[in-house]
C-alpha atoms as a PDB file:
ATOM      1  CA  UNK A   1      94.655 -26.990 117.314  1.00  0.00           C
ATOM      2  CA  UNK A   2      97.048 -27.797 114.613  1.00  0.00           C
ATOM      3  CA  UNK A   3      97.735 -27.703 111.413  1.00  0.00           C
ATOM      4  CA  UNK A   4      94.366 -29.303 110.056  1.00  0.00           C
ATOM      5  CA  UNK A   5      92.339 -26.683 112.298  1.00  0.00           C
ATOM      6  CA  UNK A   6      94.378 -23.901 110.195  1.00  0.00           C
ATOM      7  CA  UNK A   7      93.462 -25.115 106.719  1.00  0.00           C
ATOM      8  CA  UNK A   8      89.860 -25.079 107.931  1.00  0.00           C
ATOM      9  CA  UNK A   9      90.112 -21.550 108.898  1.00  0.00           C
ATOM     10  CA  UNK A  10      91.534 -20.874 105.825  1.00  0.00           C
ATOM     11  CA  UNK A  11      89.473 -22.605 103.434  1.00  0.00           C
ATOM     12  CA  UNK A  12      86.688 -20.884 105.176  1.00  0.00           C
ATOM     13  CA  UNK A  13      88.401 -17.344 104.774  1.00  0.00           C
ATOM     14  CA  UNK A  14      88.682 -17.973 101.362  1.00  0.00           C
ATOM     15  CA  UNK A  15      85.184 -19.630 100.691  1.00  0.00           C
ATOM     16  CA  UNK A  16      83.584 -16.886 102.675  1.00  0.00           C
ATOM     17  CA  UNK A  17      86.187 -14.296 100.610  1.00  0.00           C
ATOM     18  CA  UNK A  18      84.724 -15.790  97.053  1.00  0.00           C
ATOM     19  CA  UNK A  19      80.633 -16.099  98.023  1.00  0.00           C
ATOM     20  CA  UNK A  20      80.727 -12.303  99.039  1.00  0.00           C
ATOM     21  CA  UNK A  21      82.664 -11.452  96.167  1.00  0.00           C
ATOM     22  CA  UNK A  22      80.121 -13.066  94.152  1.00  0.00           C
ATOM     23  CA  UNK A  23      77.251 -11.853  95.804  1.00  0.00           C
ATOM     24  CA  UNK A  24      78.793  -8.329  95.035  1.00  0.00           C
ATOM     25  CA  UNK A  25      79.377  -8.806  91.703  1.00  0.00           C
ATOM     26  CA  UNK A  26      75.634 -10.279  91.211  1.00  0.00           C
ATOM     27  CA  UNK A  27      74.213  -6.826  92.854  1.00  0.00           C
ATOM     28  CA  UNK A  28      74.864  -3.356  90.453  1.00  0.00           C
ATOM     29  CA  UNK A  29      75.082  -1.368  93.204  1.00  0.00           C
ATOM     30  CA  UNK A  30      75.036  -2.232  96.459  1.00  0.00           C
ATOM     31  CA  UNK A  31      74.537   1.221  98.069  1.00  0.00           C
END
């Protein structure tokens, strides 16, 4: 664990961040 494992976890944080952002903005209303 060093410092390449924490730019994976962050790159994933922020991937993961971004797709359900997108996914919310695609949906009107989610509930």
């Amino acid at each position: 664990m060093g410092k390449g494992y924490l730019e994976k976890l962050s790159f994933f944080m922020v991937t993961s961040s971004l797709s359900s952002r997108a996914v919310y903005a695609s949906r009107p209303k989610p509930f």
